[in-house]
N, C-alpha and C. Protein backbone atom coordinates (compact mmCIF):
# COMPACT_ATOMS: atom_id res chain seq x y z
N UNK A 1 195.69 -73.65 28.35
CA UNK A 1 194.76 -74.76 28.24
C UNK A 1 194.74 -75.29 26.81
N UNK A 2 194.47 -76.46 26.37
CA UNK A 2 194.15 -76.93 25.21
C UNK A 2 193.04 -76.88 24.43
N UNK A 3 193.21 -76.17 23.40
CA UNK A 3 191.64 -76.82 22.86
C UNK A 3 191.20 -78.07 22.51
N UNK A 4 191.71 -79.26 23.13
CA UNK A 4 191.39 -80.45 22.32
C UNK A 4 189.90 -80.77 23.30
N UNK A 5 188.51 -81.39 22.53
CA UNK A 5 187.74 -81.15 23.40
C UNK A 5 188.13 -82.59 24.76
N UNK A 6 187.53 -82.50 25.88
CA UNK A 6 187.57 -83.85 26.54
C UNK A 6 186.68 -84.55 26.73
N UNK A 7 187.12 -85.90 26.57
CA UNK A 7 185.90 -86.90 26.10
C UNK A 7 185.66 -87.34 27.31
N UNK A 8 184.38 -87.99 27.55
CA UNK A 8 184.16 -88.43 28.98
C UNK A 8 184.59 -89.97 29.27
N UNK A 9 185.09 -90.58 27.82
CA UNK A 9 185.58 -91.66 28.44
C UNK A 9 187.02 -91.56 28.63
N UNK A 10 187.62 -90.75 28.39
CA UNK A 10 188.69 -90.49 29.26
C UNK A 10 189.04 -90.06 30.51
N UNK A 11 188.01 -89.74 31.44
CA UNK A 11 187.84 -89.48 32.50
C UNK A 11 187.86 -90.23 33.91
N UNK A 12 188.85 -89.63 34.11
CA UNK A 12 189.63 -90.29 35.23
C UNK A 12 188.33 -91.26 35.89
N UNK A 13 188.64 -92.03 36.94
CA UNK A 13 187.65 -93.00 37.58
C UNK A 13 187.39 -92.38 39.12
N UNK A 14 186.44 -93.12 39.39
CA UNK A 14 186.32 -92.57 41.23
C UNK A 14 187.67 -92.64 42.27
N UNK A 15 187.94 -91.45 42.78
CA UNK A 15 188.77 -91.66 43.44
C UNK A 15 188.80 -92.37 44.50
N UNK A 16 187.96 -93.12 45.10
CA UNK A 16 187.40 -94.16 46.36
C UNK A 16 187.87 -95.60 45.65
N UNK A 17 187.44 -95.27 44.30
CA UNK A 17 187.73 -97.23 43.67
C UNK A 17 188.91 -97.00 43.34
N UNK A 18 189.80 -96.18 42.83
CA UNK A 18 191.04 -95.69 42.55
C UNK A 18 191.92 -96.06 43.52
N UNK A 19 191.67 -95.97 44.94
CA UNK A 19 192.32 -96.29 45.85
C UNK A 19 192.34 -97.60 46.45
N UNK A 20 190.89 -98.07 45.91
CA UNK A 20 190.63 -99.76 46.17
C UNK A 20 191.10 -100.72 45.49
N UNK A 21 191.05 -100.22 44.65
CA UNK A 21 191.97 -100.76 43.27
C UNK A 21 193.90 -100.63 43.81
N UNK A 22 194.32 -99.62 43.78
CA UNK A 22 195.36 -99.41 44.46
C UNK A 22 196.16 -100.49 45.64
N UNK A 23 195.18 -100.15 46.65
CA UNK A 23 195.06 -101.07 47.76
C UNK A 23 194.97 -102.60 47.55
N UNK A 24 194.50 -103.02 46.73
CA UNK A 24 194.33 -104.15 46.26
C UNK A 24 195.09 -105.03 45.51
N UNK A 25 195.67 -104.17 44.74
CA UNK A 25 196.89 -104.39 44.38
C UNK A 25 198.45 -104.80 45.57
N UNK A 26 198.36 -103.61 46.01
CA UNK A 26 199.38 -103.54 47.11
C UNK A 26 199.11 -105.16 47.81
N UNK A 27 198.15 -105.39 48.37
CA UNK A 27 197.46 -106.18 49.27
C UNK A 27 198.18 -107.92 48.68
N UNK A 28 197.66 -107.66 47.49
CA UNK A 28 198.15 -109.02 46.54
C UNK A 28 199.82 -108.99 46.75
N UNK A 29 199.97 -107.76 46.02
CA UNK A 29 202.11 -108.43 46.18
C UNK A 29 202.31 -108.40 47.23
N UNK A 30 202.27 -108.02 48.10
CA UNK A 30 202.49 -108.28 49.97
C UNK A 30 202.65 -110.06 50.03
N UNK A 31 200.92 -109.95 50.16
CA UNK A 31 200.73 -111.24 50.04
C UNK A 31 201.68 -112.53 49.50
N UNK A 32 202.30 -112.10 48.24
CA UNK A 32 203.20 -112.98 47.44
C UNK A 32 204.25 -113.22 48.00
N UNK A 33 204.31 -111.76 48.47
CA UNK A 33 205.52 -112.16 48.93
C UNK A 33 206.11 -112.41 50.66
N UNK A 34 205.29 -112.38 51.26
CA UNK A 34 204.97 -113.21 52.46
C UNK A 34 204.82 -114.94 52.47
N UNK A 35 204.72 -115.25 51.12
CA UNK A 35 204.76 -116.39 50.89
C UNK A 35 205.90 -116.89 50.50
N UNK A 36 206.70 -115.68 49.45
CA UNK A 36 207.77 -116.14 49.14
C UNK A 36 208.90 -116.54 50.26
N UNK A 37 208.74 -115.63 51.27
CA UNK A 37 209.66 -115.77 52.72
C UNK A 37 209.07 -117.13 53.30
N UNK A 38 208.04 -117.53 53.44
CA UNK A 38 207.35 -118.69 54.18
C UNK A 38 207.55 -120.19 52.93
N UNK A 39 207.89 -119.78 51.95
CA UNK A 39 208.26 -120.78 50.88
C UNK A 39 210.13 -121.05 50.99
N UNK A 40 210.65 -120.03 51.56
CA UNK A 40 212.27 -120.00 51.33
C UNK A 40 212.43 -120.37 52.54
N UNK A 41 211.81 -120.10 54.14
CA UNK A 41 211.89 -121.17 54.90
C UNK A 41 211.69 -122.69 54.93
N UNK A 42 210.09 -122.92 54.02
CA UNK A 42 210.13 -124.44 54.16
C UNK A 42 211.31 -124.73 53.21
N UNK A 43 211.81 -124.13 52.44
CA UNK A 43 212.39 -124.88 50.87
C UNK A 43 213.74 -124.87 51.95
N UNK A 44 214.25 -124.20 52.61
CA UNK A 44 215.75 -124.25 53.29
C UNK A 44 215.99 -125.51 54.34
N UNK A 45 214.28 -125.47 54.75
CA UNK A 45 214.28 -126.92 56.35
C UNK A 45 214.45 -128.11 55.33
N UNK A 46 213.94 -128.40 54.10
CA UNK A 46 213.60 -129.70 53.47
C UNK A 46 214.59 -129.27 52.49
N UNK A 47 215.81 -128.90 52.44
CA UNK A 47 217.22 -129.13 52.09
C UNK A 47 217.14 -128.95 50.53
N UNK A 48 215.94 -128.01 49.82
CA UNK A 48 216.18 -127.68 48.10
C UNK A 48 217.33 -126.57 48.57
N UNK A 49 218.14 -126.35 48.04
CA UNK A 49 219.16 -125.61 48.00
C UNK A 49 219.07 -124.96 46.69
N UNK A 50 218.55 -125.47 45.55
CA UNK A 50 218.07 -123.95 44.44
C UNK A 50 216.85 -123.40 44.15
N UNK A 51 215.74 -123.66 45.60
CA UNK A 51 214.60 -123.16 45.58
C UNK A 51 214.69 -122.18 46.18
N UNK A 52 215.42 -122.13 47.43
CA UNK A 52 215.42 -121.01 48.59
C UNK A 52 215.79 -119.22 47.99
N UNK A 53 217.30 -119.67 47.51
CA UNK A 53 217.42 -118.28 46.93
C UNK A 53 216.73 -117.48 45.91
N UNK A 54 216.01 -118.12 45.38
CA UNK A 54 215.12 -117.41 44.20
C UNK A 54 214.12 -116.67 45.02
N UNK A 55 213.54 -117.78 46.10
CA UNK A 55 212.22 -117.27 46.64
C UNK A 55 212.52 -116.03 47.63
N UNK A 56 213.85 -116.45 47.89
CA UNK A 56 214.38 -114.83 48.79
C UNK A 56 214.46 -113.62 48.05
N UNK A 57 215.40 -113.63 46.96
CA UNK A 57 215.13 -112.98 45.66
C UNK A 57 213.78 -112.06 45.34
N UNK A 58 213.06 -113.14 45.08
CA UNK A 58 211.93 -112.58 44.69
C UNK A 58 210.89 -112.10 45.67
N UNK A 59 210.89 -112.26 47.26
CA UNK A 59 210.77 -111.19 48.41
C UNK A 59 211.06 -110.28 48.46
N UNK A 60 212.60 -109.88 47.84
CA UNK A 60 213.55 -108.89 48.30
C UNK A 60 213.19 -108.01 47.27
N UNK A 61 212.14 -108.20 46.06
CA UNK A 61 212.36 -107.46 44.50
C UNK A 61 211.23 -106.79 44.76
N UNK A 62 210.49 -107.67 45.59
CA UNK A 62 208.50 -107.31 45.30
C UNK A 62 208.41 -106.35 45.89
N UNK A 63 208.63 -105.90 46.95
CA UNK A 63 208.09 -104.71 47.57
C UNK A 63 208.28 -103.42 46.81
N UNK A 64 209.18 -103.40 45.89
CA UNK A 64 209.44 -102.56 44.69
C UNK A 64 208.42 -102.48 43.76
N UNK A 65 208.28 -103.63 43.52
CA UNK A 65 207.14 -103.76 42.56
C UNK A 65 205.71 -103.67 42.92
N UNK A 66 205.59 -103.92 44.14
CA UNK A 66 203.83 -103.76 44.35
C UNK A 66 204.03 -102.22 44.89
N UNK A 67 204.94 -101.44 45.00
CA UNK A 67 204.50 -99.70 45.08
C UNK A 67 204.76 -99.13 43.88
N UNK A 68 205.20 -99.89 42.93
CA UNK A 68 205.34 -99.02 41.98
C UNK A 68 203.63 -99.52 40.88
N UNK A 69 203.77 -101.02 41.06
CA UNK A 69 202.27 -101.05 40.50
C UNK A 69 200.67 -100.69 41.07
N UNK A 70 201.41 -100.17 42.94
CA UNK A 70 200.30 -99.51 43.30
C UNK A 70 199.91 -98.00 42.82
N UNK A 71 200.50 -97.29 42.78
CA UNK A 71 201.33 -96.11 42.50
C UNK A 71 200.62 -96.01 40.78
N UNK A 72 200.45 -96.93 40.11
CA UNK A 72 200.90 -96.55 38.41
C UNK A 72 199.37 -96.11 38.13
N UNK A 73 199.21 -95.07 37.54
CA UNK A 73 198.07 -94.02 37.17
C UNK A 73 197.00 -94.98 35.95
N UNK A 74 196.16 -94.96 35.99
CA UNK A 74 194.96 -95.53 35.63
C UNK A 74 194.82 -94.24 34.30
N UNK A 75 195.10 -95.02 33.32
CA UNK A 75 194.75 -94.04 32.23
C UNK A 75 194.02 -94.72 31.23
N UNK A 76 193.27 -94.16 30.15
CA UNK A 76 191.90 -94.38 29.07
C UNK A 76 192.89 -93.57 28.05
N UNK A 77 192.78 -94.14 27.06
CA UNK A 77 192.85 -94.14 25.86
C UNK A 77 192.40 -93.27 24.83
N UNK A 78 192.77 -92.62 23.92
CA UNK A 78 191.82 -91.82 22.95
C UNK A 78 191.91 -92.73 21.36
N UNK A 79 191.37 -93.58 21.29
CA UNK A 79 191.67 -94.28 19.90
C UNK A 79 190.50 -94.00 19.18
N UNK A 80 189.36 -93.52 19.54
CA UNK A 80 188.46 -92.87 18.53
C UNK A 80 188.50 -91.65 18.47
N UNK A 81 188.20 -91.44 17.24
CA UNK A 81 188.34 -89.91 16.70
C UNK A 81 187.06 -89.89 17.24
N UNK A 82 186.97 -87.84 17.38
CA UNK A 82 186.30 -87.15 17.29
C UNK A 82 185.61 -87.03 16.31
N UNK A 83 184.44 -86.70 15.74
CA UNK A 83 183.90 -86.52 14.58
C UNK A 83 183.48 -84.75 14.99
N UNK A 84 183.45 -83.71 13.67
CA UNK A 84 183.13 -82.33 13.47
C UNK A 84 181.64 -82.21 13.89
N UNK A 85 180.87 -83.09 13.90
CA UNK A 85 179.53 -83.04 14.07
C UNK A 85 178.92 -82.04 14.70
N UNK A 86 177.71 -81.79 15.02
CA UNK A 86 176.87 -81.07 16.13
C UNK A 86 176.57 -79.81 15.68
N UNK A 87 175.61 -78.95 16.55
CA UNK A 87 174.56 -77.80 15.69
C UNK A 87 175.82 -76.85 16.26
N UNK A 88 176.52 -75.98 15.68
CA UNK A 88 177.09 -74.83 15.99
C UNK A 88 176.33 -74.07 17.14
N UNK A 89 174.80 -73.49 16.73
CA UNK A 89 174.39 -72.73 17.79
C UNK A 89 174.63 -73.02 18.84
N UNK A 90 174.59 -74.28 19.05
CA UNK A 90 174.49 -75.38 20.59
C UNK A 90 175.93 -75.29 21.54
N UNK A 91 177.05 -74.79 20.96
CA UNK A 91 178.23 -74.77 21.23
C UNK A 91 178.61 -73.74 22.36
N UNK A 92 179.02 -73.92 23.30
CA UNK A 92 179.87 -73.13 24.42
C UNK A 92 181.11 -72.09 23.91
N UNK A 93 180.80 -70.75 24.43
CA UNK A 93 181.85 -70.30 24.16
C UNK A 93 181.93 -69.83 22.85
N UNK A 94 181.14 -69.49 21.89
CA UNK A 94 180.82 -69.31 20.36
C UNK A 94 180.31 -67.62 20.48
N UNK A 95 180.03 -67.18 18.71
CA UNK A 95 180.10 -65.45 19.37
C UNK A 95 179.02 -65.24 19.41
């Protein structure tokens, strides 16, 4: 184990919003890209010929990307120091 102490604002988040958050994410690039397929059909009927392949493209990329940005761990920061402070007696684990 470490002795570094742990701060509580580093502490992980609810695992219920963790997953809503998650989900929500997922939900959005889906979304995009359900559009992108419904955008590369109209763009193919009304004859753009360098709209279509991008928007296929970028269907074919997303589903990669919305599990990996569902997937990516929710982390906090330690950019403030600790300060030595506090009453010794008060301390856990002391002799």
């Amino acid at each position: 184990m470490s002795d570094a102490p742990i701060r509580i604002t580093t502490a992980g988040s609810n695992p219920q919003a963790d997953l809503a958050r998650r989900q929500r994410r997922y939900i959005i690039s889906m979304t995009i890209r359900t559009l992108c397929f419904i955008g590369a059909a109209i763009a193919g009927m009304a004859g753009i010929t360098w709209l279509w392949p991008i928007l296929i493209a970028a269907a074919l990329i997303l589903p990669y990307v919305a599990v990996v940005t569902a997937n990516a761990a929710y982390t906090r920061t330690d950019d403030l120091p600790l300060t030595g402070g506090g009453r010794s007696d008060r301390q856990l684990g002391g002799q």
